[in-house]
Each structure stands twice: as structure tokens, then as C-alpha cells.
PDB file of N, CA and C in Angstrom:
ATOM      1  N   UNK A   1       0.848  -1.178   0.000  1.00  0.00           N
ATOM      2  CA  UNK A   1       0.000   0.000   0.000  1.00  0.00           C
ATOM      3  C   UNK A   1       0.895   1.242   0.000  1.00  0.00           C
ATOM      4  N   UNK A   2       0.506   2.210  -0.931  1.00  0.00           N
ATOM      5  CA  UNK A   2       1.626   3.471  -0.654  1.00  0.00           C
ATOM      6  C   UNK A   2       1.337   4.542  -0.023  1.00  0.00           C
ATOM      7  N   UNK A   3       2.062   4.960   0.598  1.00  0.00           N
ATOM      8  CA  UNK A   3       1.787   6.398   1.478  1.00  0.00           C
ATOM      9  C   UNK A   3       0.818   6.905   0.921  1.00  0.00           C
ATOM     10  N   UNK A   4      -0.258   7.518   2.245  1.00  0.00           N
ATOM     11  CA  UNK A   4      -0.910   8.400   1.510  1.00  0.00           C
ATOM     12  C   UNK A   4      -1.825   9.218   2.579  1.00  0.00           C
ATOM     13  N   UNK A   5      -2.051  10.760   2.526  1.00  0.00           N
ATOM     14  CA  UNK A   5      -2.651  11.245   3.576  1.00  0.00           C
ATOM     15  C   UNK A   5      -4.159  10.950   3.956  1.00  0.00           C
ATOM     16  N   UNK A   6      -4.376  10.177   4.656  1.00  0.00           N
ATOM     17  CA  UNK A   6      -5.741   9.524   5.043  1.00  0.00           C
ATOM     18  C   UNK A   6      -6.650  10.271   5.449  1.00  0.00           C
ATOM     19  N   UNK A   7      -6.411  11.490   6.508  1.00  0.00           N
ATOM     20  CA  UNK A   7      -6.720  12.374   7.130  1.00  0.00           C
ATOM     21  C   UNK A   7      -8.172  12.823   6.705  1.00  0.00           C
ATOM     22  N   UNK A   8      -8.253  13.714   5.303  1.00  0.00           N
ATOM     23  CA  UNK A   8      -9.327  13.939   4.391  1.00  0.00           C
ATOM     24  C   UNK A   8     -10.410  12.740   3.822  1.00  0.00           C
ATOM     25  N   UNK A   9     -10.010  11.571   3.969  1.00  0.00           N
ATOM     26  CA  UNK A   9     -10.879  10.500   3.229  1.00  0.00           C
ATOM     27  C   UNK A   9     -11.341  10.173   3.701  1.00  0.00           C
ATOM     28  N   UNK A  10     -12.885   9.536   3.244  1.00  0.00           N
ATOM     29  CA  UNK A  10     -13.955   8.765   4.165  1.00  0.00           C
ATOM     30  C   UNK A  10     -13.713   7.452   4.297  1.00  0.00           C
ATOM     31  N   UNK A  11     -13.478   6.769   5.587  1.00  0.00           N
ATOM     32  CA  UNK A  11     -13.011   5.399   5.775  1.00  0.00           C
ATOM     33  C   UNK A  11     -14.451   4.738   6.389  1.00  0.00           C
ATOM     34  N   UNK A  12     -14.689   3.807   5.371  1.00  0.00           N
ATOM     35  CA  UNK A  12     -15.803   3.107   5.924  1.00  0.00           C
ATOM     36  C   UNK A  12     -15.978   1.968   6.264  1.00  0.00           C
ATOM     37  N   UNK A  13     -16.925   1.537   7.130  1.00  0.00           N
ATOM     38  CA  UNK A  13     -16.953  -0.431   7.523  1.00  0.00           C
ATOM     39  C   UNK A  13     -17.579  -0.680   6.532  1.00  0.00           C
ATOM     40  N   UNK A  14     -17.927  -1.953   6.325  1.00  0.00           N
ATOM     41  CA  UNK A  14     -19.363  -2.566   6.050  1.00  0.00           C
ATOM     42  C   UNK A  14     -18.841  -4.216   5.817  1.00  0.00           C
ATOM     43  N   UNK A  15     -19.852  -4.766   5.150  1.00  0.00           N
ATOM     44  CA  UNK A  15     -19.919  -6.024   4.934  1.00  0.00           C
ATOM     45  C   UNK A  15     -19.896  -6.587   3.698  1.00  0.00           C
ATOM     46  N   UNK A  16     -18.978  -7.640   2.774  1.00  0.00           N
ATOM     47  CA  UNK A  16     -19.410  -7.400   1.553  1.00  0.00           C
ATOM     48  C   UNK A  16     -20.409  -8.454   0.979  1.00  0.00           C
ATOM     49  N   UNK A  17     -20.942  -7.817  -0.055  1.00  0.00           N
ATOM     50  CA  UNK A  17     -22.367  -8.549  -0.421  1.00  0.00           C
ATOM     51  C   UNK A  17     -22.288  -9.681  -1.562  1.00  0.00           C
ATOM     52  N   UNK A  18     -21.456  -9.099  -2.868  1.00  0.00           N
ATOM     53  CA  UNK A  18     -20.773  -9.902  -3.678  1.00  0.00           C
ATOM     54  C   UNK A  18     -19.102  -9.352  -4.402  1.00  0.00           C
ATOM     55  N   UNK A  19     -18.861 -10.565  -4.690  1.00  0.00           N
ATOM     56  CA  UNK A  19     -17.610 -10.624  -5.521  1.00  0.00           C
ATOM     57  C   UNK A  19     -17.256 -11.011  -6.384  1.00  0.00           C
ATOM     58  N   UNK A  20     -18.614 -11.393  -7.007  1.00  0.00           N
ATOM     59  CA  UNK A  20     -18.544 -11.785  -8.840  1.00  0.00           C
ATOM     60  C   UNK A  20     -18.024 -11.002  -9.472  1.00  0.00           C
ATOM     61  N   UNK A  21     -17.563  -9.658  -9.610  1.00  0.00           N
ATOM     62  CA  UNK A  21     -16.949  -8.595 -10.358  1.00  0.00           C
ATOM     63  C   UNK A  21     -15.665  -9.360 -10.796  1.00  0.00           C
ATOM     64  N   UNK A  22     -14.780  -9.091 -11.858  1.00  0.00           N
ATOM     65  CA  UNK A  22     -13.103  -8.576 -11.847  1.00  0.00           C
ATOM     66  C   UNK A  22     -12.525  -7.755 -11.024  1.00  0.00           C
ATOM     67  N   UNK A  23     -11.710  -7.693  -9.707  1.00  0.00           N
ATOM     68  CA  UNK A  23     -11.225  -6.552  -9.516  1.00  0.00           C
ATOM     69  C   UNK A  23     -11.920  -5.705  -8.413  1.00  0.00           C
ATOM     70  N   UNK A  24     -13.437  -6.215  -8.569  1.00  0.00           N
ATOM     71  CA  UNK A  24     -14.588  -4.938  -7.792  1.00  0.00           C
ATOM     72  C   UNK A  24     -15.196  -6.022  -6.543  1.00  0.00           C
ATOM     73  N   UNK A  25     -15.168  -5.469  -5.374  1.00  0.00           N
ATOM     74  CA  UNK A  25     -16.406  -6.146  -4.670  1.00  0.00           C
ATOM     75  C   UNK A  25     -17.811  -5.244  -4.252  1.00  0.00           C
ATOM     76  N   UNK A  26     -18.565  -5.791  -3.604  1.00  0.00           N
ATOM     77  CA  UNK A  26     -19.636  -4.523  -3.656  1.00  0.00           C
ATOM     78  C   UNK A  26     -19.883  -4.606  -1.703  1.00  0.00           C
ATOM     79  N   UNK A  27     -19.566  -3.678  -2.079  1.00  0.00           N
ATOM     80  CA  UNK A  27     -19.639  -3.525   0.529  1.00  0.00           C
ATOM     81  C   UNK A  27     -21.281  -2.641   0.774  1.00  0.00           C
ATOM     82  N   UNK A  28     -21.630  -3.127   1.522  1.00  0.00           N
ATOM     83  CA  UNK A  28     -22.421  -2.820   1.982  1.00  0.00           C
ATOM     84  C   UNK A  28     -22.762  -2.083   3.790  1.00  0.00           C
ATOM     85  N   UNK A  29     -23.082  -0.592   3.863  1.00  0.00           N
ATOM     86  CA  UNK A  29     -22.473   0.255   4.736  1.00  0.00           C
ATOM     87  C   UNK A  29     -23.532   0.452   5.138  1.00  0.00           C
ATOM     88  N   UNK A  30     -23.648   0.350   6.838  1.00  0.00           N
ATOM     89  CA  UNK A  30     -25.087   0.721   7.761  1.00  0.00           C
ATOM     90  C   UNK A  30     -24.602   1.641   8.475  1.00  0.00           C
ATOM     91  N   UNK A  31     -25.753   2.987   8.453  1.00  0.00           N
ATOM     92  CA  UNK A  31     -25.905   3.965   8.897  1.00  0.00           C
ATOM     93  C   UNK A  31     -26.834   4.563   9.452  1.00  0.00           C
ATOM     94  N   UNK A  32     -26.914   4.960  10.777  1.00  0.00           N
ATOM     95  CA  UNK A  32     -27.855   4.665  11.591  1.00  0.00           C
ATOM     96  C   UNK A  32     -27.742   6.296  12.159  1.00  0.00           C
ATOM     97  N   UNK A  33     -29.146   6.812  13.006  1.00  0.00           N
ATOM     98  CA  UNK A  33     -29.641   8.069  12.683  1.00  0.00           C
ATOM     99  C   UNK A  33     -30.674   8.127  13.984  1.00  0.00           C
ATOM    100  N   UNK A  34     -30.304   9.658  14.185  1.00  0.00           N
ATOM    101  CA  UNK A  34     -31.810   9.831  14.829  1.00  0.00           C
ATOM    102  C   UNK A  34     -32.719  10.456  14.475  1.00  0.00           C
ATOM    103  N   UNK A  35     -34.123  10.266  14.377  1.00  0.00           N
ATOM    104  CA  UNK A  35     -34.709  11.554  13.857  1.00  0.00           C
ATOM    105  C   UNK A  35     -34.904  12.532  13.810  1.00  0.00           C
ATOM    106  N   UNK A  36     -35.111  13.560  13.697  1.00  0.00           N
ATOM    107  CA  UNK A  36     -35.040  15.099  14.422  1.00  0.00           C
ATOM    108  C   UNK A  36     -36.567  15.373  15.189  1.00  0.00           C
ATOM    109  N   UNK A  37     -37.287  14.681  14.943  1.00  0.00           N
ATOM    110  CA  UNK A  37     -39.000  14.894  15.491  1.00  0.00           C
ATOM    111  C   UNK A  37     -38.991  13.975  16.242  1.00  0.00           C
ATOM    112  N   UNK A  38     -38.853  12.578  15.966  1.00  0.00           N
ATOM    113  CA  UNK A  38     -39.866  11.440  16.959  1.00  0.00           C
ATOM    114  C   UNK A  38     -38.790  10.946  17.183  1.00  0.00           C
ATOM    115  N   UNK A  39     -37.679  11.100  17.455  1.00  0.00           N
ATOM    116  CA  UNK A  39     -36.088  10.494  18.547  1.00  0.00           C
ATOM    117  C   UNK A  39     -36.258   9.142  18.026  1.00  0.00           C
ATOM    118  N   UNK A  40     -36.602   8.049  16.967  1.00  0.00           N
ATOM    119  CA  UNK A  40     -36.456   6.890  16.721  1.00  0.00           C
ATOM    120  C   UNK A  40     -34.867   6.959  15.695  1.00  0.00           C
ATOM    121  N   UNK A  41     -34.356   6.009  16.391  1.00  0.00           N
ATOM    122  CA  UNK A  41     -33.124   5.579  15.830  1.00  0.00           C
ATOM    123  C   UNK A  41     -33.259   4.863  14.428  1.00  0.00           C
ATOM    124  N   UNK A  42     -32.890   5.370  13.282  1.00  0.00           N
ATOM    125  CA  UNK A  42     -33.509   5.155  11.599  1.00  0.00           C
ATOM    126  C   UNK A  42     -32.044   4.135  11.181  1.00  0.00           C
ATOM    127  N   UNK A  43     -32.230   3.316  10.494  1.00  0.00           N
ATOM    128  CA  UNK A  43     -31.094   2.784  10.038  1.00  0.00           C
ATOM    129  C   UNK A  43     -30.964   2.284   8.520  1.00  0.00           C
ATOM    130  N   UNK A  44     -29.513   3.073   7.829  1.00  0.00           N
ATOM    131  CA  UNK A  44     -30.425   2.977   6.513  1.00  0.00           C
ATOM    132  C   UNK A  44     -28.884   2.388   6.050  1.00  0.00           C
ATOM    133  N   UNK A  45     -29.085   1.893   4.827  1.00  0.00           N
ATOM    134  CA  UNK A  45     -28.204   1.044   4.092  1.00  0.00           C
ATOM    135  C   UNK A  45     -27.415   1.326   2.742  1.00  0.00           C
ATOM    136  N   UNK A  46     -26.012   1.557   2.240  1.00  0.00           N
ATOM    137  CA  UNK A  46     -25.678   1.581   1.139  1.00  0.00           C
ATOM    138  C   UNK A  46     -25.074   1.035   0.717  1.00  0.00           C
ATOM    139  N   UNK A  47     -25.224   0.177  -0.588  1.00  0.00           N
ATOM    140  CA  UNK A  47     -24.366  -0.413  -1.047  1.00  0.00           C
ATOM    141  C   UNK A  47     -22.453   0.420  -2.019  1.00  0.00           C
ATOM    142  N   UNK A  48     -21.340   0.478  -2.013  1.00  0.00           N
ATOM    143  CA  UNK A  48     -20.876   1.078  -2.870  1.00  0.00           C
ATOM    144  C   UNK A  48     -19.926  -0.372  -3.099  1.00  0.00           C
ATOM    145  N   UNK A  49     -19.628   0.025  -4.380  1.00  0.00           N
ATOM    146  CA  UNK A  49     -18.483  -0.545  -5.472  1.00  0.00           C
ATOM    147  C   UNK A  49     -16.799   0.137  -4.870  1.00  0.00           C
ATOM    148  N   UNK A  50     -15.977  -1.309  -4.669  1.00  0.00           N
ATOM    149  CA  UNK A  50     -14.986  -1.147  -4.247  1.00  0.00           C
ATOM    150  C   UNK A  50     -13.901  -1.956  -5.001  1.00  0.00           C
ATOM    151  N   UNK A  51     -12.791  -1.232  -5.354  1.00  0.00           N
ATOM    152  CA  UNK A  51     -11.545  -1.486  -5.925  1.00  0.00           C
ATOM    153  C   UNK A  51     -10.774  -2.778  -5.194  1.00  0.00           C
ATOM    154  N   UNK A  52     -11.242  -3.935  -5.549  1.00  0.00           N
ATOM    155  CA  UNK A  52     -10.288  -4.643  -5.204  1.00  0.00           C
ATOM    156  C   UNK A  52      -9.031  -5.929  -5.786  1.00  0.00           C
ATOM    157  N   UNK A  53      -7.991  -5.047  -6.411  1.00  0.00           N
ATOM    158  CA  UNK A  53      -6.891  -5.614  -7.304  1.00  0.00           C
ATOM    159  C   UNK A  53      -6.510  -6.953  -6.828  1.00  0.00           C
ATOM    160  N   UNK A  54      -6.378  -7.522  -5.717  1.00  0.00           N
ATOM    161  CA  UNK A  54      -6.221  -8.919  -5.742  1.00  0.00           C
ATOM    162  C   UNK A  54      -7.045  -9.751  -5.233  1.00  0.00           C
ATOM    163  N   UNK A  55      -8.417  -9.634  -5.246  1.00  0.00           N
ATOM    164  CA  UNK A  55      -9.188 -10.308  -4.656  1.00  0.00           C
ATOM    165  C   UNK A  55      -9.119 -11.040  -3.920  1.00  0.00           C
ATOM    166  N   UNK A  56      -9.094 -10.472  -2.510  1.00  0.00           N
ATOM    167  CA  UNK A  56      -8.610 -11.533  -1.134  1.00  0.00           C
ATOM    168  C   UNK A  56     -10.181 -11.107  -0.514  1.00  0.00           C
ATOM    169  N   UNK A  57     -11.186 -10.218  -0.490  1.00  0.00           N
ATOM    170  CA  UNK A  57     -12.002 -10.010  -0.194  1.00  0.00           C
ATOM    171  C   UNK A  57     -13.506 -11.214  -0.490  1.00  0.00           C
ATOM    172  N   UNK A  58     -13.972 -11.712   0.505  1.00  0.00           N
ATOM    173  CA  UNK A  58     -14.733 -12.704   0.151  1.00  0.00           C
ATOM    174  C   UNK A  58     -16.053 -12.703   0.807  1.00  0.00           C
ATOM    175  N   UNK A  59     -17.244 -12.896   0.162  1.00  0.00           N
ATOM    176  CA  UNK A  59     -18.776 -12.732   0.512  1.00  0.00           C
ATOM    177  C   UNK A  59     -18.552 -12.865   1.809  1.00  0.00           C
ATOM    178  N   UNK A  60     -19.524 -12.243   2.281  1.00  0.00           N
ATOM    179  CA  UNK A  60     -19.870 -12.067   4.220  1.00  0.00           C
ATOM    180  C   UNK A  60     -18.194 -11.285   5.076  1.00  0.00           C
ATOM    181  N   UNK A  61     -17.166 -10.956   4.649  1.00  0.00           N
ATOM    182  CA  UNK A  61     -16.060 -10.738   4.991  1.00  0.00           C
ATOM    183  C   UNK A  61     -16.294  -9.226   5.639  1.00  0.00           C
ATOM    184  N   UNK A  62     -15.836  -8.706   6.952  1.00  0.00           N
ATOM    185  CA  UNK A  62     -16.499  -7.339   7.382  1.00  0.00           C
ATOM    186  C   UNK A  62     -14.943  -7.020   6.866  1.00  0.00           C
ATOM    187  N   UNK A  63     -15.061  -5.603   6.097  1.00  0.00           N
ATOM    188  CA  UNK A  63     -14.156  -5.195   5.727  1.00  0.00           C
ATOM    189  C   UNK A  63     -14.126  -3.606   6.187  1.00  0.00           C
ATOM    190  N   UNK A  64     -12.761  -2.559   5.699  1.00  0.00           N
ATOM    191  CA  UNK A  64     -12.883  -1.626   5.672  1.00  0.00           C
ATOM    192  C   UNK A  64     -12.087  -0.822   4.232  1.00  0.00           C
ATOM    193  N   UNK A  65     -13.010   0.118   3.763  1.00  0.00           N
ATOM    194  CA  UNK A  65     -12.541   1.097   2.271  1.00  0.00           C
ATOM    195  C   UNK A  65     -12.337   2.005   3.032  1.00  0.00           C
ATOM    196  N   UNK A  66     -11.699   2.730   1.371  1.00  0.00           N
ATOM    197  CA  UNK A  66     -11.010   4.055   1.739  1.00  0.00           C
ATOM    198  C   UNK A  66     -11.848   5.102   0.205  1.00  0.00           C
ATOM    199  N   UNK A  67     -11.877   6.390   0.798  1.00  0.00           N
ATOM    200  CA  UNK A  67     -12.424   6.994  -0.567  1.00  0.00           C
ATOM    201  C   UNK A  67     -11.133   7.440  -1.507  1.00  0.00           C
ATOM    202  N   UNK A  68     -11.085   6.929  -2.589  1.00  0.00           N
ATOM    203  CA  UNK A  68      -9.753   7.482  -3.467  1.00  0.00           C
ATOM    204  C   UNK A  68     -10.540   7.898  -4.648  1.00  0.00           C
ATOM    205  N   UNK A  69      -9.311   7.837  -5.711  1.00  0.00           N
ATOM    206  CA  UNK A  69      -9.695   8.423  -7.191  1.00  0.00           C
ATOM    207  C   UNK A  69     -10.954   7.602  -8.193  1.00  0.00           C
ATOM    208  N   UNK A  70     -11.276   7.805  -8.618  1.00  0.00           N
ATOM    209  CA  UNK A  70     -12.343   7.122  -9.441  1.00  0.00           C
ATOM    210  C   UNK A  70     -11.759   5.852 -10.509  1.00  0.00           C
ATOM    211  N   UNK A  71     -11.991   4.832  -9.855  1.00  0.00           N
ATOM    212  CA  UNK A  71     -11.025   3.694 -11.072  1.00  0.00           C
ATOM    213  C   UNK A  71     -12.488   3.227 -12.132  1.00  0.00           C
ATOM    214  N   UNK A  72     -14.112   3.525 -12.218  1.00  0.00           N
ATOM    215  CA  UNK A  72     -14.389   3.570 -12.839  1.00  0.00           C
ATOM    216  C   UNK A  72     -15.710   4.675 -12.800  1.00  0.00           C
ATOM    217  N   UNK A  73     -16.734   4.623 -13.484  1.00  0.00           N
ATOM    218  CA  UNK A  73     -18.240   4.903 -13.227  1.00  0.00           C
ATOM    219  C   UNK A  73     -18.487   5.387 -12.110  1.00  0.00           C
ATOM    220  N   UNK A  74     -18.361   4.459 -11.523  1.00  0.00           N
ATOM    221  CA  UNK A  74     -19.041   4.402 -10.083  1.00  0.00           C
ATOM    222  C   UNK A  74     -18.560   3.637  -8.941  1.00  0.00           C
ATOM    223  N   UNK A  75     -17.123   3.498  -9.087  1.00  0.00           N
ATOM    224  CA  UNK A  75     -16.073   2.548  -8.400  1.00  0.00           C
ATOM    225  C   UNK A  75     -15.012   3.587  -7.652  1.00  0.00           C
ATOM    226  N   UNK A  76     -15.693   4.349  -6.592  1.00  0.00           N
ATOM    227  CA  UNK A  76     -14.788   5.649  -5.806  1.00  0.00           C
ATOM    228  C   UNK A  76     -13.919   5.237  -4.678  1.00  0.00           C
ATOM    229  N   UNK A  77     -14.046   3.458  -4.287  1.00  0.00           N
ATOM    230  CA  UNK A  77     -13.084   3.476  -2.496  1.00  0.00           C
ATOM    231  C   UNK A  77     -12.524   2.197  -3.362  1.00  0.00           C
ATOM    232  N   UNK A  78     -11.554   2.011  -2.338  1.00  0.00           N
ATOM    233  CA  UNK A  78     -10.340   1.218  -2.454  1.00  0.00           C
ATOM    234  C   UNK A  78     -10.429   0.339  -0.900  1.00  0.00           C
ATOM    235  N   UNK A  79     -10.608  -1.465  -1.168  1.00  0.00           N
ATOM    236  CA  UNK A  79     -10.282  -1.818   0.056  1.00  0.00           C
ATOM    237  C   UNK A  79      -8.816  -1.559   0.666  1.00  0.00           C
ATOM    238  N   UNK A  80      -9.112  -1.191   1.988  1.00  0.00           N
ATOM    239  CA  UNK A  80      -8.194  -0.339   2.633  1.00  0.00           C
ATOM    240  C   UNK A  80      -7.907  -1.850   3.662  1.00  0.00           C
ATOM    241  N   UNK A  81      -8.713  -2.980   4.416  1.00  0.00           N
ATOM    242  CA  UNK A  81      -8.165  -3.857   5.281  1.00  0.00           C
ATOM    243  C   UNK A  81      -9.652  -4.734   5.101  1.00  0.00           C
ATOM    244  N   UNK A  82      -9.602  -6.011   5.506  1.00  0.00           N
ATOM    245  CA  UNK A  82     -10.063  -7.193   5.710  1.00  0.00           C
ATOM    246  C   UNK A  82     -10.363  -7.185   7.708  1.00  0.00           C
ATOM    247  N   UNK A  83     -11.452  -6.969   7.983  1.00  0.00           N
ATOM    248  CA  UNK A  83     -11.179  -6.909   8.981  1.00  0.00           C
ATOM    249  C   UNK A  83     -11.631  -8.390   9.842  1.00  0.00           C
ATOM    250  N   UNK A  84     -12.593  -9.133   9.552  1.00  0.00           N
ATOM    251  CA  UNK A  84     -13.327 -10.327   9.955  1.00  0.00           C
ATOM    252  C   UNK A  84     -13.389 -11.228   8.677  1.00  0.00           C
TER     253      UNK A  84
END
């Protein structure tokens, strides 16, 4: 991995969902909320597309990305660690 200032980037958990891609897995990120009116704790879900060049990342695997440069469309984070 090469140096790089982390500081600015969004580092996220999640879980990944699939890894049929080349290269890409798809993580899936829970984000959880309160409401501003009725105080119920909201919990909502995103899937994003993640850069992953050697595919060590594997279905159900809790991982963590990083937000980098755009390697395609819609492919903006880079797995950053394998965490589970």
C-alpha cells in the first residue's frame, strides 16, 4: 500500500455482499440516525463498489474502504483492510 494522507478520506466499515466482479467487490455500509421529530433511531443502508486488485475479499467478509480516485463509473473506495 503506498503512502498516503488519510486524514481527508472517508473510511468506511461494512460487509461485503458480492464478488462476482473482476477486480470490484460490492460492501455494503449501515448507517444509523436519529430523527429530528420522533427520537427513533432510523437505520439505513448503502451499497458502494470497491476497488479490489487482488481479490482476497470474500462474501460475508467485514471489511474496511477508503475513498480514493475514481477507477471507474461508479467505483470511488479502495479496500483499505479485511477486517473479519
Amino acid at each position: 500500500m503506498n503512502k498516503e494522507n488519510i486524514s481527508n478520506k472517508r473510511v468506511l466499515e461494512g460487509v461485503v455482499v458480492s464478488d462476482k466482479m473482476d477486480k470490484t467487490i460490492v460492501v455494503k455500509v449501515r448507517r444509523s440516525y436519529l430523527h429530528p421529530v420522533y427520537k427513533k433511531t432510523i437505520i439505513k443502508y448503502k451499497k458502494f463498489k470497491v476497488h479490489d486488485p487482488k481479490e482476497l475479499a470474500k462474501v460475508n467478509d467485514r471489511v474496511k474502504v477508503i475513498e480514493c480516485r475514481p477507477y471507474s463509473k461508479d467505483k470511488h473506495f479502495r479496500l483499505l483492510e479485511i477486517i473479519k
